[in-house]
PDB file of N, CA and C in Angstrom:
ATOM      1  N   UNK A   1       0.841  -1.179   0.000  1.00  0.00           N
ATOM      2  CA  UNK A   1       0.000   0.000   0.000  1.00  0.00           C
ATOM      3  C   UNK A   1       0.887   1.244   0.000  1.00  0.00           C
ATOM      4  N   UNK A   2       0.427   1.914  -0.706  1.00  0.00           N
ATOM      5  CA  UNK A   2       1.242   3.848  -0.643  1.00  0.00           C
ATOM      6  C   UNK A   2       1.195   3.900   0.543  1.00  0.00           C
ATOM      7  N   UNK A   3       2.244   4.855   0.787  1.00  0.00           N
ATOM      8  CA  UNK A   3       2.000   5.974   2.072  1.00  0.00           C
ATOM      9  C   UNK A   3       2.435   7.240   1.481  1.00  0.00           C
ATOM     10  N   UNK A   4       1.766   7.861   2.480  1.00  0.00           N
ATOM     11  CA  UNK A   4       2.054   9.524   2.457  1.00  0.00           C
ATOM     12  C   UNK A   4       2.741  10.351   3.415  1.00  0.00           C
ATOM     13  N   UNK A   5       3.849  11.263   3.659  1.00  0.00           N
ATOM     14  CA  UNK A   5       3.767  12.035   4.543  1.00  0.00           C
ATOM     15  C   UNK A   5       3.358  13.436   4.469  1.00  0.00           C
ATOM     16  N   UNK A   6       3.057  14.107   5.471  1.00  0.00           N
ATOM     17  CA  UNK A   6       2.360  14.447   5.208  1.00  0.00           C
ATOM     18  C   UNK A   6       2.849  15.769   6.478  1.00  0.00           C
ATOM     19  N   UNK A   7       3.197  16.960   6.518  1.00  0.00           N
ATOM     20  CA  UNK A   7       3.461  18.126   7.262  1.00  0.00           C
ATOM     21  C   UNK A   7       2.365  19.198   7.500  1.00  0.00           C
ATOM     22  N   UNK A   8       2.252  20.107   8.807  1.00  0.00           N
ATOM     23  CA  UNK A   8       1.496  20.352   9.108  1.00  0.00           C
ATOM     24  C   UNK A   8       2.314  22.122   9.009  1.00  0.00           C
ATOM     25  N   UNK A   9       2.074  22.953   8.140  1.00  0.00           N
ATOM     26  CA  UNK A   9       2.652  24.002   8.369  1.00  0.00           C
ATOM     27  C   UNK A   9       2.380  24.949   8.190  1.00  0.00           C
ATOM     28  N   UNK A  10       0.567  25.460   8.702  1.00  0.00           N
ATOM     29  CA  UNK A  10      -0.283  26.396   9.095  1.00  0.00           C
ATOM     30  C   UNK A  10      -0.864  25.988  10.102  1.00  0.00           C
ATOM     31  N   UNK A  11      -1.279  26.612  11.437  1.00  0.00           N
ATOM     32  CA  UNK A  11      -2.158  26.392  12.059  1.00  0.00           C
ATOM     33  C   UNK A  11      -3.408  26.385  11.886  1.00  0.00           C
ATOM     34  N   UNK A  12      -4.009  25.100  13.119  1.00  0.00           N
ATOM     35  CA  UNK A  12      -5.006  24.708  12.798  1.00  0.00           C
ATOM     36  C   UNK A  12      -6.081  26.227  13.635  1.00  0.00           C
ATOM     37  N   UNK A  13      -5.458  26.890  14.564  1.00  0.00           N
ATOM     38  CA  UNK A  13      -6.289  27.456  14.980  1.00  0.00           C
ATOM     39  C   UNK A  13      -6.831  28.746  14.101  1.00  0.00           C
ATOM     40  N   UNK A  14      -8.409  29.006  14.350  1.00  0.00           N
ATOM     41  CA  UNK A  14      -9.390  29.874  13.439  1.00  0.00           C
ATOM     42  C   UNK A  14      -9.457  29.713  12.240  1.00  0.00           C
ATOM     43  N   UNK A  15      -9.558  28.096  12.165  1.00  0.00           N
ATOM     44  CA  UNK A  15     -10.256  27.195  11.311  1.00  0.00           C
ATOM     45  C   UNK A  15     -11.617  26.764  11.035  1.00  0.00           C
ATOM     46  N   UNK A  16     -12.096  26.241  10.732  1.00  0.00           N
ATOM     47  CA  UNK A  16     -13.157  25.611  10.262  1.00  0.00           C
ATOM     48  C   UNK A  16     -12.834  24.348  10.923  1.00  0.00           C
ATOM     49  N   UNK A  17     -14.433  23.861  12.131  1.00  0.00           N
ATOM     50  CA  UNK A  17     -14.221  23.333  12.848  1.00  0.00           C
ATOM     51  C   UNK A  17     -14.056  21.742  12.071  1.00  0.00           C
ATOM     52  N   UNK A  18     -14.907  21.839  11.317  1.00  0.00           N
ATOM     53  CA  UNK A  18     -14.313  20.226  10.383  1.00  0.00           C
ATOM     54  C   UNK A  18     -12.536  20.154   9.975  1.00  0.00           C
ATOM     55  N   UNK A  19     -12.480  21.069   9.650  1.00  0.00           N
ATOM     56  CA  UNK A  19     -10.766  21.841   9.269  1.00  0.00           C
ATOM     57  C   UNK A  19     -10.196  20.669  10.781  1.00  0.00           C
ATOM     58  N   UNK A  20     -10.164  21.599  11.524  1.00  0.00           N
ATOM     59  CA  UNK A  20      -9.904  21.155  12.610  1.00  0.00           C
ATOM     60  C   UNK A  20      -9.734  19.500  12.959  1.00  0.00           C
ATOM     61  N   UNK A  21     -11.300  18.927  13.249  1.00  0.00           N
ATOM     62  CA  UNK A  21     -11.163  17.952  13.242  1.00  0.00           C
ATOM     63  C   UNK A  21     -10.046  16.370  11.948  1.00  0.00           C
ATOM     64  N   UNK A  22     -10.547  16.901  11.133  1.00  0.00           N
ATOM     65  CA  UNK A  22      -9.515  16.216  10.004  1.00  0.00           C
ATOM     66  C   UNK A  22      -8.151  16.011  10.403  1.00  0.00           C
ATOM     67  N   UNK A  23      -7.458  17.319  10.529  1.00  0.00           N
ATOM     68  CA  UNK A  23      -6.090  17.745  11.360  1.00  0.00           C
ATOM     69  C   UNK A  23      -5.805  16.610  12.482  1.00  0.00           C
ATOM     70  N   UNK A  24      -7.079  16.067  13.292  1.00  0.00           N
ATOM     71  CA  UNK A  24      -6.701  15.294  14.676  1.00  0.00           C
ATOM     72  C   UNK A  24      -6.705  14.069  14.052  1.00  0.00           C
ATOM     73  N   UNK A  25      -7.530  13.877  13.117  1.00  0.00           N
ATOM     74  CA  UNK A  25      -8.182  12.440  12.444  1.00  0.00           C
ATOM     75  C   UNK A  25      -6.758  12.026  11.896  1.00  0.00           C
ATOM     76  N   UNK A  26      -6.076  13.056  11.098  1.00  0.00           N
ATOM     77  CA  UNK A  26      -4.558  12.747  10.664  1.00  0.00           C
ATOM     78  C   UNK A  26      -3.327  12.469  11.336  1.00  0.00           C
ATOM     79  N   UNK A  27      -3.257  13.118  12.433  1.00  0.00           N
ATOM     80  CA  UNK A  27      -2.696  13.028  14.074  1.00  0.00           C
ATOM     81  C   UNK A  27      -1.591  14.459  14.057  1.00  0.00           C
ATOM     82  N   UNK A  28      -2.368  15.221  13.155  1.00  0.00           N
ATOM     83  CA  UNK A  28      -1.298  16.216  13.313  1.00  0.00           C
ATOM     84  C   UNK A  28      -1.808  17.127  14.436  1.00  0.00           C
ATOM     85  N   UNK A  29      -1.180  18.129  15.374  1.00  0.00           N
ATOM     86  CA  UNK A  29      -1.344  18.651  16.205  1.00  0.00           C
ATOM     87  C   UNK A  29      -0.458  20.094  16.346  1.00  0.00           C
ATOM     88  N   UNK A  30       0.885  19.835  15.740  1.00  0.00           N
ATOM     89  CA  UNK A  30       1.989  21.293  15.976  1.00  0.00           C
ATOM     90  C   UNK A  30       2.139  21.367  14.856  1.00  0.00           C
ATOM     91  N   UNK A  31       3.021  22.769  14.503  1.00  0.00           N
ATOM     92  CA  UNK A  31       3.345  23.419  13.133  1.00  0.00           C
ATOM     93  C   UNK A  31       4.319  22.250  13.248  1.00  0.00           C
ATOM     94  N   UNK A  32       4.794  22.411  11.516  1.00  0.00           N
ATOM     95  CA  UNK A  32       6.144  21.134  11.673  1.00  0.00           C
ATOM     96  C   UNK A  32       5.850  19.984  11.508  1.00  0.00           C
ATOM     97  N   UNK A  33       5.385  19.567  12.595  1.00  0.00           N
ATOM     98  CA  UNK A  33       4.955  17.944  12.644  1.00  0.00           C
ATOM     99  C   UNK A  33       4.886  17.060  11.221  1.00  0.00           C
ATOM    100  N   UNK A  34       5.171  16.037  11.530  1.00  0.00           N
ATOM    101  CA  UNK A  34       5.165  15.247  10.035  1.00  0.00           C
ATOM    102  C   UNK A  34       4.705  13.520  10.934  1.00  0.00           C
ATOM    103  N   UNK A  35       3.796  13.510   9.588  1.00  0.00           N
ATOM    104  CA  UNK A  35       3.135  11.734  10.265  1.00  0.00           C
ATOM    105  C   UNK A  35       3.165  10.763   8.708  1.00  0.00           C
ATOM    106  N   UNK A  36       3.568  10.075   8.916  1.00  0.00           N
ATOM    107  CA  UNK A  36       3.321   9.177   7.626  1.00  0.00           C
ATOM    108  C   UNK A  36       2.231   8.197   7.585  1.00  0.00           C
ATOM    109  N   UNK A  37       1.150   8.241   6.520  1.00  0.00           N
ATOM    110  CA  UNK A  37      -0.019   7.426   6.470  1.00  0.00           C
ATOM    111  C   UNK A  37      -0.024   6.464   5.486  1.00  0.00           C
ATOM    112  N   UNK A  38      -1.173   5.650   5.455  1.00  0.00           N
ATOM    113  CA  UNK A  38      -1.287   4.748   4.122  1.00  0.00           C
ATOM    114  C   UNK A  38      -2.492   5.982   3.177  1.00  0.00           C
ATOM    115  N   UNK A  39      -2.296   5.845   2.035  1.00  0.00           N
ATOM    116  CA  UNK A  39      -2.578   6.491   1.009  1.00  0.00           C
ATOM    117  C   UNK A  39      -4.148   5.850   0.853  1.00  0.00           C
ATOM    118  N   UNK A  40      -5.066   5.741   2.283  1.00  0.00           N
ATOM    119  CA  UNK A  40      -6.306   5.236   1.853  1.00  0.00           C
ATOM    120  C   UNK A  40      -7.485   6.501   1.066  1.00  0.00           C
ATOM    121  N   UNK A  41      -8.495   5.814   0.604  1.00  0.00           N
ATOM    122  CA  UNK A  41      -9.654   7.395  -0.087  1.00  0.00           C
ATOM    123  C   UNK A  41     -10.030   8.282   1.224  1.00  0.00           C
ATOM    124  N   UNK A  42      -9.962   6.927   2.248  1.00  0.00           N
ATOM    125  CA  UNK A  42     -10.884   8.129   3.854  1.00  0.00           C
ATOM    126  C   UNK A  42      -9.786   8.787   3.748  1.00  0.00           C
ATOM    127  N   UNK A  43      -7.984   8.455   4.076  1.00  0.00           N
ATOM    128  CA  UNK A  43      -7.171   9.903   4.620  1.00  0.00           C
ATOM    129  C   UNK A  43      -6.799  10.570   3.187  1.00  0.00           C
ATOM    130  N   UNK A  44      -6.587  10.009   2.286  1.00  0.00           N
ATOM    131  CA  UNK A  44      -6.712  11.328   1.290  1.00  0.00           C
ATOM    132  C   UNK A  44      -7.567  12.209   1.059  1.00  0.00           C
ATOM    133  N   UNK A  45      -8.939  11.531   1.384  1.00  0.00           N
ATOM    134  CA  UNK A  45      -9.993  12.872   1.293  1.00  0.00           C
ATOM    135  C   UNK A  45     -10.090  13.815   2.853  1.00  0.00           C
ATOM    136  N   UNK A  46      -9.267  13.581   4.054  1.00  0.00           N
ATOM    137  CA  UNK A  46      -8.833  14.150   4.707  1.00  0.00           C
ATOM    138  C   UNK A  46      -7.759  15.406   4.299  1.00  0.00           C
ATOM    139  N   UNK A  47      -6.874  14.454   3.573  1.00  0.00           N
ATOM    140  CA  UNK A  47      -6.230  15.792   3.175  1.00  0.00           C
ATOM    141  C   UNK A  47      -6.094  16.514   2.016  1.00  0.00           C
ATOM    142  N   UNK A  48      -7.405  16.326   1.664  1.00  0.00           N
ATOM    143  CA  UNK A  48      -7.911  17.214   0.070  1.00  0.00           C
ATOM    144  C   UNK A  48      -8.887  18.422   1.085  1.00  0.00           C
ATOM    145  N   UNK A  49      -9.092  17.695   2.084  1.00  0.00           N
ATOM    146  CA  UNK A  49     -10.200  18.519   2.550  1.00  0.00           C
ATOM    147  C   UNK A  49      -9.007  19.763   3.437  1.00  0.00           C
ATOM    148  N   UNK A  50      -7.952  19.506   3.957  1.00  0.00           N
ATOM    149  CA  UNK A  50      -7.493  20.786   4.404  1.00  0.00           C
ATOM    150  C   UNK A  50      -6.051  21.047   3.367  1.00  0.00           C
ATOM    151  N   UNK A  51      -5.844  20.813   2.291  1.00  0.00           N
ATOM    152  CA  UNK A  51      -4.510  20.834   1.662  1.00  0.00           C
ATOM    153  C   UNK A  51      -3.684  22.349   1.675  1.00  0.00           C
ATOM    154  N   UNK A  52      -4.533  23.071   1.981  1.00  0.00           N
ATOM    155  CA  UNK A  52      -3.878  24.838   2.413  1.00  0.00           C
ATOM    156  C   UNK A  52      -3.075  24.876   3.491  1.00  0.00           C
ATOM    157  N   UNK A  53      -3.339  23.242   4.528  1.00  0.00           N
ATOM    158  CA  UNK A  53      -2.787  23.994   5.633  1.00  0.00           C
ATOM    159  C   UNK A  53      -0.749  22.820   6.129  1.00  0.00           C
ATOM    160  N   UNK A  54      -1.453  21.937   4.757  1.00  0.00           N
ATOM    161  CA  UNK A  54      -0.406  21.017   4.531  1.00  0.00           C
ATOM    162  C   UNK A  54       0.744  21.121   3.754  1.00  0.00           C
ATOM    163  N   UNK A  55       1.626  19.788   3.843  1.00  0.00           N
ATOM    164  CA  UNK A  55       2.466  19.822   2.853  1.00  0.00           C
ATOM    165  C   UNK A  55       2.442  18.336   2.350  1.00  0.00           C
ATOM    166  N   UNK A  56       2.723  17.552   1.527  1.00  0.00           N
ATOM    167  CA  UNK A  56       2.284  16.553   1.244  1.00  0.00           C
ATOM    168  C   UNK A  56       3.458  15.937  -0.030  1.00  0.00           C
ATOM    169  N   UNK A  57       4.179  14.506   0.303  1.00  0.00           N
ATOM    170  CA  UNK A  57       4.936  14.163  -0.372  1.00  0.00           C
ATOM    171  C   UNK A  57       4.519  12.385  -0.095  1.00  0.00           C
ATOM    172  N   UNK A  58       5.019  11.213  -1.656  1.00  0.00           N
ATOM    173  CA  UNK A  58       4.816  10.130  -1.376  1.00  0.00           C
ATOM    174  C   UNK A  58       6.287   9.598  -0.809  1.00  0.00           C
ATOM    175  N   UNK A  59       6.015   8.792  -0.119  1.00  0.00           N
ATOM    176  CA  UNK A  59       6.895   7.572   0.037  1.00  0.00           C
ATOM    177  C   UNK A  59       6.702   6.555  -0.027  1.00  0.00           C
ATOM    178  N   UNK A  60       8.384   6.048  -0.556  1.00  0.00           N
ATOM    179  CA  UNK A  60       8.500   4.931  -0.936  1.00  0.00           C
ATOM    180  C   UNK A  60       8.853   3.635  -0.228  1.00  0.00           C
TER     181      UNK A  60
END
């Protein structure tokens, strides 16, 4: 399966509270932060849904 990582480098605060939630659903929490996922449709459409506040690269 893909994975993704995936950086967090806008804050989540005075967001859009779905904004928000997605952000936790992904496990990001601080600026910076980086989490690596599997490339499923639920977390990609997580992070289609906040991609302004991300950074986003595949791995191999």
């Amino acid at each position: 399966m893909n994975k993704v990582r995936i950086k967090l480098i806008k804050s989540r605060f005075g967001r859009i509270k779905k904004h928000a939630a997605s952000l936790s659903g992904l496990g990001l929490r601080k600026i910076n932060q980086e989490v690596i996922i599997d490339a499923t449709p639920e977390n990609m459409g997580m992070v289609n849904q906040v991609h302004y506040l991300l950074e986003v690269e595949d791995v191999k």
